[in-house]
Protein backbone atom coordinates (compact mmCIF):
# COMPACT_ATOMS: atom_id res chain seq x y z
CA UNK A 1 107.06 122.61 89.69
CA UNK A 2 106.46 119.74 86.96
CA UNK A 3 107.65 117.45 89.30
CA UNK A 4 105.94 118.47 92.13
CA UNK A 5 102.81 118.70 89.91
CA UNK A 6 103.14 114.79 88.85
CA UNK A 7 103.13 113.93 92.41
CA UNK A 8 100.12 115.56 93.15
CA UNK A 9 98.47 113.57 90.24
CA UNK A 10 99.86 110.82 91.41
CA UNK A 11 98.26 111.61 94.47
CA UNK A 12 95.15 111.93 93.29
CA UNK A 13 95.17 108.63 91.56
CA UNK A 14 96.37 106.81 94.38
CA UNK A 15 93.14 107.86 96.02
CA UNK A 16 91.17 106.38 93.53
CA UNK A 17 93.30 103.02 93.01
CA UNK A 18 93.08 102.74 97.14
CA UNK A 19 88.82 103.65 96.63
CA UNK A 20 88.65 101.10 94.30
CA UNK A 21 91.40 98.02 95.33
CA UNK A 22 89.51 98.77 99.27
CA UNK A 23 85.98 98.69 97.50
CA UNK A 24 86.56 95.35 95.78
CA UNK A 25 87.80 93.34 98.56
CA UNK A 26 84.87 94.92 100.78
CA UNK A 27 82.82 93.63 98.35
CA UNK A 28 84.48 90.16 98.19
CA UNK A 29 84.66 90.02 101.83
CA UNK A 30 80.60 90.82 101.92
CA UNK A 31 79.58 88.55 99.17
CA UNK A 32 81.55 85.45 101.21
CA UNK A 33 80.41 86.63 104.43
CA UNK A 34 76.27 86.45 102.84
CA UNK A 35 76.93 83.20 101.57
CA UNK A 36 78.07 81.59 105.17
CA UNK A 37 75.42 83.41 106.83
CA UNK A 38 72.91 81.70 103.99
CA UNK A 39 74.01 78.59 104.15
CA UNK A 40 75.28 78.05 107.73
CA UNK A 41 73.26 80.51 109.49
CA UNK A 42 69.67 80.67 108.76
CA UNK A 43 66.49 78.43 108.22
CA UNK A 44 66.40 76.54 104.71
CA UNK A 45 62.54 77.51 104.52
CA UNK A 46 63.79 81.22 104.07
CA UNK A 47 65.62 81.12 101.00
CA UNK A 48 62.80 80.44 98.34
CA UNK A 49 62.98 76.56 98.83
CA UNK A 50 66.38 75.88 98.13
CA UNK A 51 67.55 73.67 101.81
CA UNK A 52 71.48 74.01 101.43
CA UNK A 53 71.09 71.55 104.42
CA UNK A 54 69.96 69.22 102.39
CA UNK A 55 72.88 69.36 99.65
CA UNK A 56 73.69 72.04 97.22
CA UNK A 57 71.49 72.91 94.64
CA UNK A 58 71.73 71.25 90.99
CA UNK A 59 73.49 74.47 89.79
CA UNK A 60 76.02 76.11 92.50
CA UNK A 61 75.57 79.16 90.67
CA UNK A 62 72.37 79.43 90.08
CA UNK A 63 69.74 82.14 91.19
CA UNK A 64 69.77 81.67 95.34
CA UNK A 65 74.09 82.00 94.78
CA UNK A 66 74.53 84.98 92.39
CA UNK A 67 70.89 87.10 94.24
CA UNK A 68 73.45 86.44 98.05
CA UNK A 69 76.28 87.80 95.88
CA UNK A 70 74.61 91.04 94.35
CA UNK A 71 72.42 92.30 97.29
CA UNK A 72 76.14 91.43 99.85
CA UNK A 73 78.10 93.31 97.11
CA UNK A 74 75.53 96.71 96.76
CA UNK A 75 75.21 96.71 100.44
CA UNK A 76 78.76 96.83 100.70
CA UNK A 77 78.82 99.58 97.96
CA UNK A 78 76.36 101.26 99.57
CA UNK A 79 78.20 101.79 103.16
CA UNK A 80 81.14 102.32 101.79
CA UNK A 81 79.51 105.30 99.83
CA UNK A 82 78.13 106.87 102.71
CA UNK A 83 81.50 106.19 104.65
CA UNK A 84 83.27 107.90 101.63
CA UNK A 85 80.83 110.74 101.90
CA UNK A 86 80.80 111.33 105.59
CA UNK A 87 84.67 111.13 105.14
CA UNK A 88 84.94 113.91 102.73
CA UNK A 89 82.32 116.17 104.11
CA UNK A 90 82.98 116.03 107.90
CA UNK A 91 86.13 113.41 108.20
CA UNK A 92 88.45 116.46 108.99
CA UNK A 93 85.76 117.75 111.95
CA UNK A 94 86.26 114.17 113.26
CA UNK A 95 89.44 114.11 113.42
CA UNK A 96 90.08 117.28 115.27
CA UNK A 97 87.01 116.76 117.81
CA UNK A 98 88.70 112.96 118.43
CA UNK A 99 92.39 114.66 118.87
CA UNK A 100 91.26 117.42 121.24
CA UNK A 101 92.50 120.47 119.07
CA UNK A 102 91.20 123.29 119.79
CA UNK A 103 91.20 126.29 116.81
CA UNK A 104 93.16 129.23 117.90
CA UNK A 105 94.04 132.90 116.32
CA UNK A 106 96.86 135.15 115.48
CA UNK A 107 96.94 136.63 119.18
CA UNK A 108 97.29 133.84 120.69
CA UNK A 109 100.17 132.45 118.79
CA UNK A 110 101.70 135.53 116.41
CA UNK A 111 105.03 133.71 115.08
CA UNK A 112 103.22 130.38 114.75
CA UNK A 113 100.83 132.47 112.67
CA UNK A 114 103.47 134.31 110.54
CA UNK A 115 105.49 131.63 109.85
CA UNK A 116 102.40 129.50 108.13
CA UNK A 117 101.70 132.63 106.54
CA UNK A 118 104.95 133.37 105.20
CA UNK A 119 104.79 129.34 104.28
CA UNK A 120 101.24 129.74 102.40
CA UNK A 121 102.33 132.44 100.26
CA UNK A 122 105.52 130.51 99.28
CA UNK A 123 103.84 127.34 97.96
CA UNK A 124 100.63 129.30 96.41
CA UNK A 125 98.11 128.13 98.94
CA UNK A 126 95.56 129.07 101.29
CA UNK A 127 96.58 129.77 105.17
CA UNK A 128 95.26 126.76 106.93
CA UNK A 129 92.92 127.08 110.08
CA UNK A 130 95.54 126.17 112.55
CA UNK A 131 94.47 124.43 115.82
CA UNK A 132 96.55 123.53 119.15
CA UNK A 133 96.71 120.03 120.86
CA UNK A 134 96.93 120.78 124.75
CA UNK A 135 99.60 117.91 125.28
CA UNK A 136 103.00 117.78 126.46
CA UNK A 137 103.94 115.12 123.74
CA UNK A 138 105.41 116.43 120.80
CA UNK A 139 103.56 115.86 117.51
CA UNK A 140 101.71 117.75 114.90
CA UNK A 141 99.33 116.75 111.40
CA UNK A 142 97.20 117.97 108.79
CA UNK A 143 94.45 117.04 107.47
CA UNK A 144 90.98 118.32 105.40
CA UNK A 145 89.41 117.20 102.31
CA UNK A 146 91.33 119.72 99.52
CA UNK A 147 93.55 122.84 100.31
CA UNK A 148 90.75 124.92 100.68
CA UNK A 149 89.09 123.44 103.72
CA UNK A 150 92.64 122.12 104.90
CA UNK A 151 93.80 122.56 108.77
CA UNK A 152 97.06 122.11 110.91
CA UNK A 153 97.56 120.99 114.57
CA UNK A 154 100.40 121.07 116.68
CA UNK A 155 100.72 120.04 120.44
CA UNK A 156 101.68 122.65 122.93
CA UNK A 157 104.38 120.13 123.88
CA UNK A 158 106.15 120.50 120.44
CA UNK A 159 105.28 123.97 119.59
CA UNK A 160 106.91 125.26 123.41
CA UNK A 161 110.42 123.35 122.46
CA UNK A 162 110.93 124.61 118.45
CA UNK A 163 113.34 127.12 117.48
CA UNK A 164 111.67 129.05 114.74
CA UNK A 165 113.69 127.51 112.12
CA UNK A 166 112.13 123.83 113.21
CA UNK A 167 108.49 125.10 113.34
CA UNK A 168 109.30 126.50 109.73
CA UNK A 169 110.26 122.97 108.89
CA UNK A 170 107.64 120.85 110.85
CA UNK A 171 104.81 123.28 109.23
CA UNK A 172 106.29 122.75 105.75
CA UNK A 173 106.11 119.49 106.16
CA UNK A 174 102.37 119.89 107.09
CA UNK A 175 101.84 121.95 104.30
CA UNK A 176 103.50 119.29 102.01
CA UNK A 177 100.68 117.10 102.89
CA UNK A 178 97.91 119.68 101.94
CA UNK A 179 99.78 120.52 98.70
CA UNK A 180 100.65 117.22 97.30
CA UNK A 181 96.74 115.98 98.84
CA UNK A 182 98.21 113.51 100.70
CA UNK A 183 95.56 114.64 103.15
CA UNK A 184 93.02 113.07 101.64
CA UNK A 185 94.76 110.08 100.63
CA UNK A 186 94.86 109.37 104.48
CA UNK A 187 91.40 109.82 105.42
CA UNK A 188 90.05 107.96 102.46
CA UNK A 189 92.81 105.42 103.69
CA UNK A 190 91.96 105.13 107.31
CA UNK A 191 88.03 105.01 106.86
CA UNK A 192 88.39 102.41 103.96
CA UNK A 193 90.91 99.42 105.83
CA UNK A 194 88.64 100.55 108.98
CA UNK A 195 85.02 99.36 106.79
CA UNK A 196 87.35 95.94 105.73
CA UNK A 197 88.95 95.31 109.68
CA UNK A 198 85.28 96.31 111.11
CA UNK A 199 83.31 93.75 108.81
CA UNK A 200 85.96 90.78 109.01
CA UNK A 201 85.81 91.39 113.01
CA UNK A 202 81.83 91.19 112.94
CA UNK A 203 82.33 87.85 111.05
CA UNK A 204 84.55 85.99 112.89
CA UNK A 205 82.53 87.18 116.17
CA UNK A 206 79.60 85.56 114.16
CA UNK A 207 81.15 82.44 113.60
CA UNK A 208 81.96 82.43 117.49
CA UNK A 209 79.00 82.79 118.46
CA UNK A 210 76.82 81.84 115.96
CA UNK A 211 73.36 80.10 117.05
CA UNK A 212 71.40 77.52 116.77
CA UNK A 213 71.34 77.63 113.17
CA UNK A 214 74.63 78.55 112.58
CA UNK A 215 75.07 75.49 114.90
CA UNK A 216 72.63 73.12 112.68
CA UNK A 217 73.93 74.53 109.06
CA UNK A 218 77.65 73.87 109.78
CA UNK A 219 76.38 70.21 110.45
CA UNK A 220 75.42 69.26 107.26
CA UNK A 221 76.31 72.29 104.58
CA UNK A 222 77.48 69.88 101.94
CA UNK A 223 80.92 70.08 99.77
CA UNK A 224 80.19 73.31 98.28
CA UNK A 225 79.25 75.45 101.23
CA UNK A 226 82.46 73.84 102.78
CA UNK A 227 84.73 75.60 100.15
CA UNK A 228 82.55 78.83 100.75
CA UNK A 229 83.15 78.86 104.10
CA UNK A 230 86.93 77.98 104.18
CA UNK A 231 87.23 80.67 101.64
CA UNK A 232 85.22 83.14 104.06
CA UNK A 233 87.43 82.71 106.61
CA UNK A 234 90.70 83.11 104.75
CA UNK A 235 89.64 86.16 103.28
CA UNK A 236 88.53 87.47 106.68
CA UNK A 237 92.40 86.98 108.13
CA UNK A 238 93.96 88.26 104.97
CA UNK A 239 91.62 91.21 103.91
CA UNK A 240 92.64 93.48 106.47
CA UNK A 241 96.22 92.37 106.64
CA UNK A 242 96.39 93.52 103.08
CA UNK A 243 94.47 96.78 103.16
CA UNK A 244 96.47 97.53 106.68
CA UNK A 245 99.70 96.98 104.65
CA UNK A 246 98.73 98.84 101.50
CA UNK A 247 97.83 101.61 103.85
CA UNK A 248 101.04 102.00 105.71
CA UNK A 249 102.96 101.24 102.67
CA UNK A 250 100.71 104.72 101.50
CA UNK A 251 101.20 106.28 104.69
CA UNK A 252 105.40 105.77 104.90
CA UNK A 253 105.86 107.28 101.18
CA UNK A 254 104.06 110.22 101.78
CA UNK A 255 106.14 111.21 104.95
CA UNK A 256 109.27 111.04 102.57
CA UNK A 257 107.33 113.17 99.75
CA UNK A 258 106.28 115.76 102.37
CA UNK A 259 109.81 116.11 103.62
CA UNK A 260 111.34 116.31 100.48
CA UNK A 261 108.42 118.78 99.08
CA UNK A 262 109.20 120.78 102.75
CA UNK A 263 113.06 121.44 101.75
CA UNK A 264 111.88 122.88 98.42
CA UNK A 265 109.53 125.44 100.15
CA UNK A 266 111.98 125.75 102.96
CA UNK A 267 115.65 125.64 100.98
CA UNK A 268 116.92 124.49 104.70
CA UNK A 269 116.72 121.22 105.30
CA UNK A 270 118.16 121.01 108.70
CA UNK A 271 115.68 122.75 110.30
CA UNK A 272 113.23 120.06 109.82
CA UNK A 273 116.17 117.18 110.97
CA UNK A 274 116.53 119.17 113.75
CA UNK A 275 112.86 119.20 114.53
CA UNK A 276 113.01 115.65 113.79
CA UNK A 277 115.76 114.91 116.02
CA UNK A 278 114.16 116.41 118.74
CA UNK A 279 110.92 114.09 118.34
CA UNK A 280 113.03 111.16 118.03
CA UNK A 281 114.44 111.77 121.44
CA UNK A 282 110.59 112.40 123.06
CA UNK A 283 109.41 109.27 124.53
CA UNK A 284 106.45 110.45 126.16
CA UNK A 285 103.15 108.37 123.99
CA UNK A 286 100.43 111.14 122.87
CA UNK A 287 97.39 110.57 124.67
CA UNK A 288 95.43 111.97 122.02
CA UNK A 289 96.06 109.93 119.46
CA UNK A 290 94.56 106.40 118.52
CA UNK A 291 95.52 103.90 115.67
CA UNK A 292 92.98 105.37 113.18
CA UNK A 293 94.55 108.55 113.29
CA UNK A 294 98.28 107.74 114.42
CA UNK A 295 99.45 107.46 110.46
CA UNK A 296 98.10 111.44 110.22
CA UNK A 297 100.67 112.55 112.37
CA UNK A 298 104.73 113.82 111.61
CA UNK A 299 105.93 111.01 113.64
CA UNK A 300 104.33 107.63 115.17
CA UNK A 301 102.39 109.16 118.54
CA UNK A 302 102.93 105.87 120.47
CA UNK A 303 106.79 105.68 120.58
CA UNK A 304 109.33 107.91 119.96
CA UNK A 305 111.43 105.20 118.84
CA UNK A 306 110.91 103.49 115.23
CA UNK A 307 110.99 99.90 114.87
CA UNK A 308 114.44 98.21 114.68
CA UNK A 309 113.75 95.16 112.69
CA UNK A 310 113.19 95.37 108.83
CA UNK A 311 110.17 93.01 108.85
CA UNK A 312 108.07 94.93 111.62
CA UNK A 313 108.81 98.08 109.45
CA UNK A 314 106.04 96.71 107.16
CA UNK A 315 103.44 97.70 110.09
CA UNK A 316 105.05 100.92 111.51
CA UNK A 317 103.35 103.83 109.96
CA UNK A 318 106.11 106.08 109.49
CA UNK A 319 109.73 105.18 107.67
CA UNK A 320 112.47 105.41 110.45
CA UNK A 321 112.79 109.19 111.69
CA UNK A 322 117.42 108.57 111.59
CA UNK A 323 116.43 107.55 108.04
CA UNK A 324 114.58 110.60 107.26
CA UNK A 325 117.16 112.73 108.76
CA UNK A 326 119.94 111.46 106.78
CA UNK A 327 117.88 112.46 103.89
CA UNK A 328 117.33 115.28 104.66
CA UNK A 329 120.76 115.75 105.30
CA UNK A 330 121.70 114.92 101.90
CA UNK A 331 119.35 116.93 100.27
CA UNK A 332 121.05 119.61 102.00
CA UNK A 333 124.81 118.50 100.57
CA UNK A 334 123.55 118.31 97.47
CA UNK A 335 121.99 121.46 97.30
CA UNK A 336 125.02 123.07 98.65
CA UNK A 337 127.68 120.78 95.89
């Protein structure tokens, strides 16, 4: 349980560190992006008297550089706020209204029912509110703020082709995610390196089709607001690369944690490789599913198959499903040694 208890921590820090690191370079990205906009994009007469048209000011840093800077970066603080806040409070109600799950009870699915039960009371938490995907695909997730307001989905595609042994292990491995938070890790994840990919896109749409001023600035914005600009645009390309790939570098680990945390509840790990054997072999792409939500879910929704080369691995949200399995598999010969 120590173990298991450090990982939750860890967790939980990891949420913060991903809040913060996502924060910063929102902020960066915001500041850069006000600058351009001042000094490409808008009259000189509107910003106090300083024309950056007509060369940069005596001081680059002085009061029209640092005010673009502070009201870009508390905007940026402030949306991300209210993102954080809608994400905590109502992110889980989003996702399930956006996958099509629909809540359902104990008479419509009794062994689905006992086996999270049986599940809950093994690993000291709640019962979930568990929902059903009407799709032929097979896939399931979990998601919610904290294990109190957690919930778990399955498609009728994967729940219609389980033994009861792999639903065991494909709902521990849903309740893994509640337990060790890992739920909230993703939804802070997703809506955080969505703020940094939305605002990047909005800027290089605005340097597309920038006006007339845009247009005028860019002619002469001196040395200075060359560097800013060059800078802007770099940081544009690379700012969501880098929260994209700390985010799927997140979202891989956890799938490994929730397995592993799934044999402990369990104590059989092949019912879960079977599970994930079976997934591996279902082609057919889950129509409910989109790429802010495809890292939530057991395995990737758009392709059965992981990717083969060890470069495009860096993008794939899950680790390799024969990879997993072989883990798995070894967690079960050395349990048994």
């Amino acid at each position: 349980m120590a173990a298991f208890d450090d990982l939750i921590k860890s967790n939980k820090r990891n949420t913060v560190f991903l809040g913060v690191a996502v924060t910063l370079v929102l902020c960066a990205l915001a500041s850069a992006i006000a600058l351009v906009w001042v000094g490409f994009g808008a009259a000189p007469e509107r910003h106090g008297g300083y024309a950056y048209d007509s060369g940069p000011p005596a001081s680059p840093y002085g009061p029209p550089f640092m005010h673009t800077v502070l009201v870009a970066s508390a905007a940026a603080l402030a949306v991300a706020l209210l993102f954080i806040l809608f994400t905590y409070f109502g992110g889980a109600s989003a996702i399930l209204a956006v996958s099509g799950a629909k809540e359902i009870q104990k008479a419509d699915d009794p062994q689905l029912f006992n086996v999270i039960e049986e599940l809950a009371i093994a690993t000291g938490l709640p019962k979930p509110r568990i929902f059903l995907i009407d799709d032929t695909a097979m896939n399931a997730f979990a998601t919610g703020r904290d294990p109190q307001h957690a919930v778990v989905a399955i498609t009728t595609g994967l729940r219609a082709r389980l033994t009861r042994s792999e639903l065991q292990g494909v709902m521990a491995h849903e309740l893994a995610h509640v337990r060790n938070y890992d739920i909230r890790l993703a939804m802070f994840a997703a809506v955080m390196v969505g703020l940094v990919v939305l605002l990047a896109d909005l800027f290089m749409r605005y340097l597309w089709w920038g006006g007339r001023g845009g247009r005028r600035g860019r002619q002469g914005g001196g040395p200075i607001m060359l560097v800013i600009l060059i800078a802007a645009i770099l940081l544009a390309i690379l700012a969501p690369l880098f929260a994209k790939l700390l985010q799927l570098a997140i979202s891989r680990q956890r799938e490994y944690l929730a397995d592993a945390t799934a044999v402990e509840t369990t104590r059989y790990p092949e019912g879960l490789a079977s599970a994930l054997a079976k997934l591996e072999a279902d082609t057919e792409v889950l129509e409910a599913a989109n790429r802010a939500t495809a890292h939530l879910y057991i395995v990737n929704p758009f392709k059965a198959g992981e990717q083969r080369f060890k470069f495009s691995r860096l993008f794939s949200t899950h680790p390799d499903i024969q990879d997993r399995i072989q883990r798995l598999l070894s967690l079960g010969r050395a349990g048994g040694a």
